[in-house]
Protein backbone atom coordinates (compact mmCIF):
# COMPACT_ATOMS: atom_id res chain seq x y z
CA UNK A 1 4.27 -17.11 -20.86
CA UNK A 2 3.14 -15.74 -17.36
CA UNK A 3 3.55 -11.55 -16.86
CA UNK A 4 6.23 -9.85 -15.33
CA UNK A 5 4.71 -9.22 -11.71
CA UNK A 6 5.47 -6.13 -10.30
CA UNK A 7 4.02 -4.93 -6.64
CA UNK A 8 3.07 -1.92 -4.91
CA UNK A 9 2.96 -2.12 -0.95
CA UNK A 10 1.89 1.72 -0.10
CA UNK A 11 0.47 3.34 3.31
CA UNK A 12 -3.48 4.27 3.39
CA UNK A 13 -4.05 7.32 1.95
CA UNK A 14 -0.68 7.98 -0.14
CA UNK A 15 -1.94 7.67 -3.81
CA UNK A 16 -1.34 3.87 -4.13
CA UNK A 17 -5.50 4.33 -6.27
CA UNK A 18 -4.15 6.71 -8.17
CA UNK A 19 -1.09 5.28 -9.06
CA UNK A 20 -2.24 2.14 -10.25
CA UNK A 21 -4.58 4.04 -12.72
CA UNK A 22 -1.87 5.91 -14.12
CA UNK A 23 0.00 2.85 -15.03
CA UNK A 24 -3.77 1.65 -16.35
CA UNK A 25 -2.51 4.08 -19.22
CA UNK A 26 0.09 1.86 -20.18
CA UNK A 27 -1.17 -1.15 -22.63
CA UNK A 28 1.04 -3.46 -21.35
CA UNK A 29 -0.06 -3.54 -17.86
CA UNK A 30 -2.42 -4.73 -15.97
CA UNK A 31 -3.66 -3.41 -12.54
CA UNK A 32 -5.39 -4.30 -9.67
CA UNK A 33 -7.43 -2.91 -6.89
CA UNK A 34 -6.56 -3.96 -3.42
CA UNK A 35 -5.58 -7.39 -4.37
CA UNK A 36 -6.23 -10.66 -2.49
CA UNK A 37 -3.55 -12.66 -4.15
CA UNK A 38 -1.01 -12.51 -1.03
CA UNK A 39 -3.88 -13.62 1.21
CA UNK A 40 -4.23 -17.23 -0.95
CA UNK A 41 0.11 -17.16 -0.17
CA UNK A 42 -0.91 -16.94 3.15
CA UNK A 43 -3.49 -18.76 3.40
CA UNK A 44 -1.32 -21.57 1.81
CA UNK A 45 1.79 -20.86 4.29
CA UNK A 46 -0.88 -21.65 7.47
CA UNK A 47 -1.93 -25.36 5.46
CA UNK A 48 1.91 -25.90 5.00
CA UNK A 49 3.31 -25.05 8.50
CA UNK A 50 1.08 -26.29 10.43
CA UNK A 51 -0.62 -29.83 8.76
CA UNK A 52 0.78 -32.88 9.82
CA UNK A 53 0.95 -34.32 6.44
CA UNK A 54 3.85 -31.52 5.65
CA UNK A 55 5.63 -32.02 8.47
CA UNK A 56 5.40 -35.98 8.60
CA UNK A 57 7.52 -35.35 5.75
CA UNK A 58 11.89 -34.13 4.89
CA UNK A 59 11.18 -30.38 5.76
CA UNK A 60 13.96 -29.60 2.67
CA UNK A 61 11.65 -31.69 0.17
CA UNK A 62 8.56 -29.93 1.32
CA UNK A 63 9.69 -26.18 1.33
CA UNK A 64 11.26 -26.75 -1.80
CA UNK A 65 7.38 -27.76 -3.33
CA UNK A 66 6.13 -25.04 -1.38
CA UNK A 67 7.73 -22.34 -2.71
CA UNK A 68 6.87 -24.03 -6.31
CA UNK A 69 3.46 -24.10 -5.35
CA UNK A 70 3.43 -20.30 -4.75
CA UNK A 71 5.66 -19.41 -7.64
CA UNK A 72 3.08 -21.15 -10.57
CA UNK A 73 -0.12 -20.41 -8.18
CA UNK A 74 0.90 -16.81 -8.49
CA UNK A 75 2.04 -17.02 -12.36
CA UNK A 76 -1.01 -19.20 -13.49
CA UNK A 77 -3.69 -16.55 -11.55
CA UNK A 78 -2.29 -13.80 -13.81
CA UNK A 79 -2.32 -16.29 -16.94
CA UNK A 80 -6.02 -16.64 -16.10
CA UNK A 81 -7.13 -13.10 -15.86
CA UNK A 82 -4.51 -10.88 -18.21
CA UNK A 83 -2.96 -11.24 -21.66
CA UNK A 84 -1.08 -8.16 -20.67
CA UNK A 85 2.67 -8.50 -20.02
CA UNK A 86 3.29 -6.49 -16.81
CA UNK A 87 1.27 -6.99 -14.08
CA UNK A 88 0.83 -4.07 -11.07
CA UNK A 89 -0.64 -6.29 -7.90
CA UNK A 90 -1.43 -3.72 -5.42
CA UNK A 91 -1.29 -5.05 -1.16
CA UNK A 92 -0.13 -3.06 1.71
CA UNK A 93 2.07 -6.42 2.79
CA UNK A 94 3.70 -7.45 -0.01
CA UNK A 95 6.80 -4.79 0.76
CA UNK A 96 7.10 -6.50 4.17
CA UNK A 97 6.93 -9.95 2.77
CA UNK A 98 10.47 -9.20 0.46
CA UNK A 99 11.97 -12.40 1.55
CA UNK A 100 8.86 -15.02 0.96
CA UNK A 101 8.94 -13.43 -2.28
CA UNK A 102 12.85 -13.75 -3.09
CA UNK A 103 12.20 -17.06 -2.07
CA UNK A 104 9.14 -17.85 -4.02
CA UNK A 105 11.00 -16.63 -7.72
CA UNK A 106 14.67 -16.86 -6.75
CA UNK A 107 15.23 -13.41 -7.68
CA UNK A 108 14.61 -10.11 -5.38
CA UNK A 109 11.18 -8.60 -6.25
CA UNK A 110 10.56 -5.00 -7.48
CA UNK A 111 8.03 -3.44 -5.28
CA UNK A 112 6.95 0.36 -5.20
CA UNK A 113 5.78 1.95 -1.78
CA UNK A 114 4.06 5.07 -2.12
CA UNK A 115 4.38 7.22 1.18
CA UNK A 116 2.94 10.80 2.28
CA UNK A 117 3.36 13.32 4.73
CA UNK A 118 2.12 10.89 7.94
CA UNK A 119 -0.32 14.33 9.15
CA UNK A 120 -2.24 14.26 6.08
CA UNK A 121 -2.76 10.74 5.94
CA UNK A 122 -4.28 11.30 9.37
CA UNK A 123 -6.13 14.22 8.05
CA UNK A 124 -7.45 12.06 4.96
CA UNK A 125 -8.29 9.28 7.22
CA UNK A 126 -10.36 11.77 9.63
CA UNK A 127 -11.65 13.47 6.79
CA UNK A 128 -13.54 10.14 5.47
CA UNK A 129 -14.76 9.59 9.20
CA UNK A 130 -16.97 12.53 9.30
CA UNK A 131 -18.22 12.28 5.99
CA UNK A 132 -20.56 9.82 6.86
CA UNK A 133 -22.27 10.92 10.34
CA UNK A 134 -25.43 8.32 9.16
CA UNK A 135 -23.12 5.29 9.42
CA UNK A 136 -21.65 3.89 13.24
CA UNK A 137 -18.15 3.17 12.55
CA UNK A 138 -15.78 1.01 14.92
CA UNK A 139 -13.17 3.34 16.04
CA UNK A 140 -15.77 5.13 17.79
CA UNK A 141 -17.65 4.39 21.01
CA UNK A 142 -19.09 7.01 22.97
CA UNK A 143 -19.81 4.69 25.91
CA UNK A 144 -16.47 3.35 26.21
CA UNK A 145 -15.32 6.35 25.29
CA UNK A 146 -13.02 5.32 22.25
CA UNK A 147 -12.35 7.25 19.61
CA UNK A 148 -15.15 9.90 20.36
CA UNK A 149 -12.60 12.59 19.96
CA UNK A 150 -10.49 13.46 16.85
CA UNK A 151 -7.00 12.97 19.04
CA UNK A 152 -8.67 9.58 20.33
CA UNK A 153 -9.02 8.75 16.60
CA UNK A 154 -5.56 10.20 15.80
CA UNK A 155 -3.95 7.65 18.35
CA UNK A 156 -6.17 4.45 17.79
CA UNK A 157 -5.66 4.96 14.01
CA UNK A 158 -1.50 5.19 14.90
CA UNK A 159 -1.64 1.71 16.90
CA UNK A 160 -4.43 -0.13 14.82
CA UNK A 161 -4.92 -1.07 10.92
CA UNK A 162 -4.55 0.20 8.45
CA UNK A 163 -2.33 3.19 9.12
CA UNK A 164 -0.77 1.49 12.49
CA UNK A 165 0.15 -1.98 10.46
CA UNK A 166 1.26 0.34 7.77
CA UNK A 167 3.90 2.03 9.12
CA UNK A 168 4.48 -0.83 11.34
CA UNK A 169 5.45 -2.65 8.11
CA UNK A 170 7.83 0.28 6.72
CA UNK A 171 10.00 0.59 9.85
CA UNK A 172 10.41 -3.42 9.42
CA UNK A 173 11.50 -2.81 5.42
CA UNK A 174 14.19 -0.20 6.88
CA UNK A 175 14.99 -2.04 9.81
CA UNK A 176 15.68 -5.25 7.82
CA UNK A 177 17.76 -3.63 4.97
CA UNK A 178 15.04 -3.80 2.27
CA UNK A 179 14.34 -0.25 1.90
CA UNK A 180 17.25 -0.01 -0.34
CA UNK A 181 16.11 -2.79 -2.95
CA UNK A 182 12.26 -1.29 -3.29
CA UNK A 183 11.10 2.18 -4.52
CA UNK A 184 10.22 4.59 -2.23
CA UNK A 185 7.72 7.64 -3.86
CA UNK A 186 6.07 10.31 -2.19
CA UNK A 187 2.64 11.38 -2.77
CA UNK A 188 4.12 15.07 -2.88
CA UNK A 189 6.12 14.10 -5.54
CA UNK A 190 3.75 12.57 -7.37
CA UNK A 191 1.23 14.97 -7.51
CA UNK A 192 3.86 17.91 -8.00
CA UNK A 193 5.59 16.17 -11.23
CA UNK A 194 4.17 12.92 -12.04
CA UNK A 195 6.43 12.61 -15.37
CA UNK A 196 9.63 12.76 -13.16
CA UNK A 197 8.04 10.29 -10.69
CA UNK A 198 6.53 8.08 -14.10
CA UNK A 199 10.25 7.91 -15.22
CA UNK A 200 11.85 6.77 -11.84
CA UNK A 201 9.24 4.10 -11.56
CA UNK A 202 9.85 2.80 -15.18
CA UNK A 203 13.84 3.01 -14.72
CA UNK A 204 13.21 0.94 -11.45
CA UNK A 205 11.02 -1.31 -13.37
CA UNK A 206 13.59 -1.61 -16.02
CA UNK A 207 10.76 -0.83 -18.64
CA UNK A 208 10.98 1.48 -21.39
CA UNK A 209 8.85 4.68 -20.48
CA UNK A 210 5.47 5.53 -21.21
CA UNK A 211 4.14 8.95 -22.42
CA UNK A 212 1.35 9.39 -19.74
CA UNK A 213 -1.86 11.75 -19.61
CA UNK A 214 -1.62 13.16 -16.69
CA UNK A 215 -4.46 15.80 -16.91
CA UNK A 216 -7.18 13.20 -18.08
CA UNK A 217 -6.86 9.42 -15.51
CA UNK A 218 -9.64 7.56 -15.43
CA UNK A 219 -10.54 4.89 -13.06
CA UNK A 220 -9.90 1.48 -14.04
CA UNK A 221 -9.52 -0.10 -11.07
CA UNK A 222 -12.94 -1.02 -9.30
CA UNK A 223 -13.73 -2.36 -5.92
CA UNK A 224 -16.82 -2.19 -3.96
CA UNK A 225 -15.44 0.45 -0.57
CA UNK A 226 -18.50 -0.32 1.52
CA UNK A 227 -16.94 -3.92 2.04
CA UNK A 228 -14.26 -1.36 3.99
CA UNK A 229 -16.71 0.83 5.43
CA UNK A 230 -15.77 4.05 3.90
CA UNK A 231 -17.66 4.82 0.47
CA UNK A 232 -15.57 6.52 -2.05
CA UNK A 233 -12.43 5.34 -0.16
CA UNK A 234 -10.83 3.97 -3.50
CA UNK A 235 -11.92 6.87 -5.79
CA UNK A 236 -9.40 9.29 -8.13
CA UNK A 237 -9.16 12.52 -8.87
CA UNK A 238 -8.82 12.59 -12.85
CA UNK A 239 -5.96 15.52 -12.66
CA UNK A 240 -3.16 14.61 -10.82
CA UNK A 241 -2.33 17.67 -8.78
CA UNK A 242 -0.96 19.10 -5.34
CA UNK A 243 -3.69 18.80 -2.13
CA UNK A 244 -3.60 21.45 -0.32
CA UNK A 245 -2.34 20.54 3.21
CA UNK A 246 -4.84 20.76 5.95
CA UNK A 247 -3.34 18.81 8.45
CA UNK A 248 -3.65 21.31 11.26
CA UNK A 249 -7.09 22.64 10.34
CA UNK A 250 -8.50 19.02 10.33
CA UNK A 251 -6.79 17.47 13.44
CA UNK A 252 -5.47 20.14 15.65
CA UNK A 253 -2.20 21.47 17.29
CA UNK A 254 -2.24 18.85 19.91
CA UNK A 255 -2.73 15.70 17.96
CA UNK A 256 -0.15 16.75 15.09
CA UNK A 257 2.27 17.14 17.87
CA UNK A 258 1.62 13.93 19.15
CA UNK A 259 2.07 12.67 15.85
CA UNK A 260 5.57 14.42 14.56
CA UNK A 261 6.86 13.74 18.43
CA UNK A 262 6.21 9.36 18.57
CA UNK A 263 7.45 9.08 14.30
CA UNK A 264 10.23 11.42 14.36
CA UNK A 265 11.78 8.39 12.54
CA UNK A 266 9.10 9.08 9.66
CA UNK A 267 9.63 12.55 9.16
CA UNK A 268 13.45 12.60 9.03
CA UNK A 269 13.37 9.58 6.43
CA UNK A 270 11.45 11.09 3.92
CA UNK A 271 12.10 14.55 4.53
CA UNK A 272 8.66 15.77 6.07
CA UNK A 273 9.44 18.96 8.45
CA UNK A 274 7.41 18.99 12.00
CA UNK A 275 5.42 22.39 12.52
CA UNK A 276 3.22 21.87 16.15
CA UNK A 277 7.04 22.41 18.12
């Protein structure tokens, strides 16, 4: 019997690690680090659309096997690596991928976005690029001059992956009408009363809920951040508590006005207030 699989499609920097390790708590789950699973569905989708073999062939016939394919692919990879019931696969594009997956299991998917105040993801994101001055990193060229300045990062980091796709992705969901089918969760909300944020995500699920340790998470999940470029860009904090917001401190007047003034959208969906005027 293949597990239930559940997904969570979050932005950078909005507790999506910690998350997952919080549901690591439960028994009956299993959860992944940034998973590669929807990358073999795409990689798959290119082979079907565009080999000759597929489309020699009655295009009904072959998206009907397609989807097939995906649907026990996807079942039999979790058969192969968890006894566990649930799974929790964790990729920033499943949420904008709700219709491949409708298609795929003929039944709407239940996927969890976790989303955060849009200046402090910017502030995280900036923070992690100045922790390591030893290391060249691509957003910044000094002889181009590209992202030599934290505004210049700001703005490439707003029009480039991962935050950029990211919220590309989310306006799409709302656009589309799919916002109303997934879970939205903010980080603040999280971090201020996980048990009331545990419970919404289990009553979403349609699971019973699970009596959580919120004071003592450990990491389960495990992935290898210098493949990203960032060390300790996956690691959790063990208590799950408020951050302190440092938005302005760490990016400056200018840049958080550039940000509340081009996602105004952002800020009135999820109720984040705009400070910089």
């Amino acid at each position: 019997m293949p597990p239930r699989i559940f997904y969570q499609s979050s932005l950078p920097r909005s507790g999506s690690t910690l998350l997952q390790n919080i549901l690591a708590q439960n028994p009956d789950f299993y959860v992944t680090p940034t998973s590669g699973l929807l990358e073999l569905i795409f990689g798959a989708r290119s082979n079907y659309s565009n080999c000759p073999e597929f489309k020699a062939q009655d295009p009904d016939l072959m998206r009907k096997g397609f989807y097939r394919f995906c649907r026990d692919g996807m079942n039999g990879y979790y058969q192969a690596i968890t006894d566990k019931p649930c799974v929790m696969d964790k990729s920033r594009g499943w949420g904008v991928h709700f219709d491949l997956l409708t298609n795929i299991f003929g039944s709407e998917p239940k996927i969890i976005c976790m989303v955060r105040d849009l200046r402090q993801i910017l502030s995280s994101m900036e923070k992690k690029f100045r922790q390591n001055p030893d290391k060249h990193q691509a957003v910044e060229n000094h002889s181009k001059m590209t992202g030599n300045t934290t505004f210049k990062r700001v703005v490439s980091s707003l029009q480039s992956p991962p935050v950029g796709l990211a919220m590309d992705r989310v306006l799409e969901i709302h656009q589309r009408g799919h916002a109303a089918k997934m879970l939205f969760l903010r980080f603040e909300d999280l971090t201020a009363d996980p048990a009331k944020s545990l419970q919404q995500i289990y009553s979403y699920l349609g699971l019973s809920v699970y009596k959580h340790d919120f004071s003592k998470v450990e990491q389960a999940t495990q992935e290898d951040d210098i493949v990203y470029g960032m060390p300790g860009l996956h690691e959790i904090r063990p208590n799950v508590a408020p951050l302190k917001n440092d938005f302005m401190e760490v990016l400056g007047r200018d840049a958080v006005q550039y940000v509340e003034k081009n996602h105004a959208w952002y800020f009135q969906r999820f109720g984040y207030v705009p400070v910089a005027g």
